[in-house]
Protein backbone atom coordinates (compact mmCIF):
# COMPACT_ATOMS: atom_id res chain seq x y z
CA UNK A 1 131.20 111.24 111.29
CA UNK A 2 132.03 107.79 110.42
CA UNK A 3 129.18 107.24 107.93
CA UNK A 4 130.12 110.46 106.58
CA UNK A 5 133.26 109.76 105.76
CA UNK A 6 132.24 106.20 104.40
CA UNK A 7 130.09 107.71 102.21
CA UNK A 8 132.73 110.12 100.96
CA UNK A 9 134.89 107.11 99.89
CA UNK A 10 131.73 105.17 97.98
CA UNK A 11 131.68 108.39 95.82
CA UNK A 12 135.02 108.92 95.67
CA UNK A 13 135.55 104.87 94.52
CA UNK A 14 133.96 106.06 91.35
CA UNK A 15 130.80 105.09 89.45
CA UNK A 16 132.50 101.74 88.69
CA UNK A 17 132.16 100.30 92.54
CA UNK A 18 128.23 101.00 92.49
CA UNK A 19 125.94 98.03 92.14
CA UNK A 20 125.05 96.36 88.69
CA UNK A 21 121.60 96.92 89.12
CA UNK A 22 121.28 100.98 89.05
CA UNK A 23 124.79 101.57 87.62
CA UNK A 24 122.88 101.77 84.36
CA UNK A 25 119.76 103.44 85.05
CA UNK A 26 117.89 102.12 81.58
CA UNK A 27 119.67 98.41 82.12
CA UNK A 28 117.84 99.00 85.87
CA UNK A 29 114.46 100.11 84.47
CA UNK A 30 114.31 97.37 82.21
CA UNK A 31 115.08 94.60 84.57
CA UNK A 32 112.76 96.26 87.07
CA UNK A 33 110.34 96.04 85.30
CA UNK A 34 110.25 92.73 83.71
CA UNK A 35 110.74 91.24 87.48
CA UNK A 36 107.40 93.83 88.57
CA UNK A 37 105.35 92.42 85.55
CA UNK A 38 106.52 88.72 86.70
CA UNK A 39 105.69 89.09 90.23
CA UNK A 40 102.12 90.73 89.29
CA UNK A 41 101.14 88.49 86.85
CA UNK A 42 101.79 85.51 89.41
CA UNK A 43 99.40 87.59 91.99
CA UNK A 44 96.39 88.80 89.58
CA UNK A 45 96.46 85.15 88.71
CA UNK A 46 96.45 83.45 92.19
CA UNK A 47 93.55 86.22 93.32
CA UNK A 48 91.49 85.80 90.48
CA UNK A 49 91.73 82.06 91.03
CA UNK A 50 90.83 82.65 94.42
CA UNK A 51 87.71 85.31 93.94
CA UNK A 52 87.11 84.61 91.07
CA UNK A 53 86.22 87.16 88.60
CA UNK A 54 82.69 87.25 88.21
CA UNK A 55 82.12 87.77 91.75
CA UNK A 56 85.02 90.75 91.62
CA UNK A 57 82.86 91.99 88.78
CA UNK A 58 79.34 91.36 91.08
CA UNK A 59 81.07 93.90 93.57
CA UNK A 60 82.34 96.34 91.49
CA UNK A 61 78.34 96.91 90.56
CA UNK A 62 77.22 97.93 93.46
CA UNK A 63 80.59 100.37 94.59
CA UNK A 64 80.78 102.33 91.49
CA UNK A 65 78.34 105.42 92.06
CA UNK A 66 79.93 105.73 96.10
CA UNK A 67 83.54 105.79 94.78
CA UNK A 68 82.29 108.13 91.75
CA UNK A 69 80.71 110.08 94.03
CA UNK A 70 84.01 110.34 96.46
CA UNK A 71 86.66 111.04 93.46
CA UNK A 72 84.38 113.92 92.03
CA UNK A 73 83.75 115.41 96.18
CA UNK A 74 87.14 114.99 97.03
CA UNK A 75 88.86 116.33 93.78
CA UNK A 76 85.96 119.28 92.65
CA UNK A 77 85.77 117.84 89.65
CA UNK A 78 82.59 117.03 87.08
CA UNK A 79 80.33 114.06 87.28
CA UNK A 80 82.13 112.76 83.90
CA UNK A 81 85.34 113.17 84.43
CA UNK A 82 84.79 111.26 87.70
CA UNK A 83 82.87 108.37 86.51
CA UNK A 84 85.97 108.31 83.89
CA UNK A 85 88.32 107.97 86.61
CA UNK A 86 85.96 105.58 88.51
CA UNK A 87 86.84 103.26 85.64
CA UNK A 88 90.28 103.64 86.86
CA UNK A 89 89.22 102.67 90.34
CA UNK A 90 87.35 100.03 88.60
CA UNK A 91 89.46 98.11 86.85
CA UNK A 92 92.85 97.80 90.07
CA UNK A 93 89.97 96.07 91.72
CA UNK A 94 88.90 93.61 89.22
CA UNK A 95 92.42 92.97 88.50
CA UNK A 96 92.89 91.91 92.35
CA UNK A 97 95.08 94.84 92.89
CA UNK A 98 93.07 96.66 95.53
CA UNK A 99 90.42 94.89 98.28
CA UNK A 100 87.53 97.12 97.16
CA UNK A 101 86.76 99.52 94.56
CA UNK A 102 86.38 102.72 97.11
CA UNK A 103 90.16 101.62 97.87
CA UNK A 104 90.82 102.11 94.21
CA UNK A 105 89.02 105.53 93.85
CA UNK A 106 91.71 106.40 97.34
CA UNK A 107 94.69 106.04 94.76
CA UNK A 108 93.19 107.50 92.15
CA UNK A 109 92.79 110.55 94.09
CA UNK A 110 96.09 110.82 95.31
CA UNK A 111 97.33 109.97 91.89
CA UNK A 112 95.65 113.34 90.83
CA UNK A 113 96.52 115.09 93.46
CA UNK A 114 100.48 114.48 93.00
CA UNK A 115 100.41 114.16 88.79
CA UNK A 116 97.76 117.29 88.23
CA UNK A 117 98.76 117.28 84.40
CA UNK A 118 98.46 113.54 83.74
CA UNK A 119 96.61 111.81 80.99
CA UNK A 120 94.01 109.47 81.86
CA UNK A 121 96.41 106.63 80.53
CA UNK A 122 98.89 107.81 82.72
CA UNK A 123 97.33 108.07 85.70
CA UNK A 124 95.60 104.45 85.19
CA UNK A 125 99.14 103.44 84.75
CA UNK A 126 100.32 105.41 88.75
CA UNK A 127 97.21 104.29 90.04
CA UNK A 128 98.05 100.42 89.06
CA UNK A 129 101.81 100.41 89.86
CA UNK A 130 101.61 102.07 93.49
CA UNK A 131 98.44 99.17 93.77
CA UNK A 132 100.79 96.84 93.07
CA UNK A 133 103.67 97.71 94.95
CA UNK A 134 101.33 98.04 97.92
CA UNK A 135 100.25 94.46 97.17
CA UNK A 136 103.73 92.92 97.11
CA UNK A 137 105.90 95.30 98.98
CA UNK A 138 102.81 96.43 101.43
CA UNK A 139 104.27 99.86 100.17
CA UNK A 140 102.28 103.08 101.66
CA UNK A 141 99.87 104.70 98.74
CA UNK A 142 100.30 108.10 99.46
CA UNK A 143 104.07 107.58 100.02
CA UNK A 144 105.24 105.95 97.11
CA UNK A 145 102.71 108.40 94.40
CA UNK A 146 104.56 110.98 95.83
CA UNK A 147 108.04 109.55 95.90
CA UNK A 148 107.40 108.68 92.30
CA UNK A 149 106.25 112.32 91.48
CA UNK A 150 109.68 113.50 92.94
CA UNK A 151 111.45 110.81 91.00
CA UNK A 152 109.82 112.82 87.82
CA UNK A 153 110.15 116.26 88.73
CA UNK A 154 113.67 115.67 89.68
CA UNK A 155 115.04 113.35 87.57
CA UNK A 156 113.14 114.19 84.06
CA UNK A 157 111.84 110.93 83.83
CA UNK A 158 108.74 109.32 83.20
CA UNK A 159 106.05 108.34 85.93
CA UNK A 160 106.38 104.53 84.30
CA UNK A 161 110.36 104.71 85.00
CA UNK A 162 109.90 105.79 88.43
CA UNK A 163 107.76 103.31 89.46
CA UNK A 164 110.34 100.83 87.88
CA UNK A 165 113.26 101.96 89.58
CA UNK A 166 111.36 102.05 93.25
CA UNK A 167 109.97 98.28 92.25
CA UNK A 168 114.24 97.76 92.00
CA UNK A 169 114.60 99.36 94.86
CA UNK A 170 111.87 96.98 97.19
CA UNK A 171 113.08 94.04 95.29
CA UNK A 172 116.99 94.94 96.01
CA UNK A 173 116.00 95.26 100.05
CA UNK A 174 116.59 99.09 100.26
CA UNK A 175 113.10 99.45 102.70
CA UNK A 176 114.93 97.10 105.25
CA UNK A 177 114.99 100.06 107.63
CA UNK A 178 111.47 101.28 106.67
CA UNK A 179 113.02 104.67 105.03
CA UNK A 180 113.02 103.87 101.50
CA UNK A 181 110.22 105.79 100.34
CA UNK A 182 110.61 109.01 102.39
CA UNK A 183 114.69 109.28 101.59
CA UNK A 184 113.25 109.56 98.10
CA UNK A 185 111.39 112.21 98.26
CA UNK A 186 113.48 114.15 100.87
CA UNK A 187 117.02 113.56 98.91
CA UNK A 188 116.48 113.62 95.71
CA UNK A 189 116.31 117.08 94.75
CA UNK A 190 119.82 117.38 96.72
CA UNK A 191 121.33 114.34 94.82
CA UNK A 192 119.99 116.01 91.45
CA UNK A 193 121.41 119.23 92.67
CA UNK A 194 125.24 117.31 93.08
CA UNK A 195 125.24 115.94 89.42
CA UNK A 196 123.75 112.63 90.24
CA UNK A 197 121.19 111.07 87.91
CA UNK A 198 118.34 108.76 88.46
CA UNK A 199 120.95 105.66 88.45
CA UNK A 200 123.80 106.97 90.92
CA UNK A 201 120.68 108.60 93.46
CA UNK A 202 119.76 104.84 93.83
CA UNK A 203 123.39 103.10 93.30
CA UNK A 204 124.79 105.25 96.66
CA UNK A 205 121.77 104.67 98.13
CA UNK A 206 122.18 100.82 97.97
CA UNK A 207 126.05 101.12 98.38
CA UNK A 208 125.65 103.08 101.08
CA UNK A 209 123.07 100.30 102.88
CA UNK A 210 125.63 97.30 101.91
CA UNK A 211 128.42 99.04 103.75
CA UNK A 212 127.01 99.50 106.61
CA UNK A 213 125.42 102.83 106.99
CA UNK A 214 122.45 101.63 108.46
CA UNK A 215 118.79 102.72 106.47
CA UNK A 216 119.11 104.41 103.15
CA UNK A 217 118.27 107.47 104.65
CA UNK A 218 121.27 107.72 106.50
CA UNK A 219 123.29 106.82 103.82
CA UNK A 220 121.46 109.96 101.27
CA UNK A 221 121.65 112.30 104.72
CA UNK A 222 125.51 111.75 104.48
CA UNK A 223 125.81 112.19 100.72
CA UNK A 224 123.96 115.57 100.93
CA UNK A 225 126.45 116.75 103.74
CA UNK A 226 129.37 115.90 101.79
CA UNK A 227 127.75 118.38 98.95
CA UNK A 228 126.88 120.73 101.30
């Protein structure tokens, strides 16, 4: 009852009281993602140095045709539209994004699975983003293609922006309680349903966390009782 009623006065403060950094959801995607392409520059560059990249390339060689083979088995699709994707695959793990390539075809699969109607282009960009945020924020695949997919469907924004704003969202602490990801995808269609855009979903949710509702998920739980 009490975080209820704290969350009821973080709304009720008005927009003005939420946090600089998703007040303004394009001033938050912006940031975001000038501080994601920082941090992953830094990383590509201390793994190549590391590896080096003509052995990444060496192993690439011999993994393509088994992580072809497991994108076109997995998602029914042709022989050429899986060695296209293998590219995909291909090219997290040269970049030091992914440990091996058949790790890379694993995202690429669940990247088609949740974004059926992507491009190619856009789907290299999912594929790379939730490879990097599992890099530096140890982020679950699976969990944060589909919070990203929700963040689209419910939001009207673009797979690029979602990954931006759940970069922000890591990089503000909001996983401190391990519920980041999953209070995405189960709250935001309620939060979208109340009024709330892209910006306010995550300014409440960080609000909420600084006041002392404890995990992010309690804090969006209380938000969608106060609608209800």
């Amino acid at each position: 009852m009490a975080d209820l009623k704290r969350t009821i006065e973080i709304i009720l403060e008005g927009k003005d009281q939420a946090s600089h950094v998703f007040s303004k959801a394009g001033d938050a995607l912006d940031k975001s993602s000038q501080k994601f392409a920082a941090s992953a520059e830094a990383l590509v560059a201390a793994d190549i140095a590391i590896a080096g990249i003509g052995a990444a390339i060496g192993a690439v060689a011999g993994d393509i045709d088994t992580a072809n083979r497991k994108i076109q088995n997995s998602l029914g699709i042709t022989a050429e539209d899986a060695e296209k994707f293998g590219e995909v695959a291909q090219k997290v793990y040269i970049n030091g994004w992914s440990e091996s390539v058949e790790e890379g075809a694993d995202v690429v699969i669940l990247a088609l699975q949740n974004f059926k109607d992507a491009s190619e282009q856009e789907i290299d960009n999912i594929v790379s983003s939730a490879a990097k945020l599992n890099k530096l924020f140890d982020a679950d695949y699976e969990q944060s293609i589909q919070a990203a997919e929700t963040l689209t469907k419910n939001f009207g924004i673009s797979s690029e922006e979602a990954f931006d704003v759940i970069a922000a969202g890591f990089q503000k602490g909001l996983n401190r309680s391990g519920d980041f990801l999953e209070s995405i995808t189960e709250y935001s269609s309620q939060f979208k349903g109340a009024g709330a855009d892209v910006g306010e979903f995550f300014s409440i949710m960080e609000t909420g966390l600084g006041s002392g509702v404890l995990g992010v998920d309690k804090a969006a739980d209380s938000f969608k009782e106060f609608t209800v």
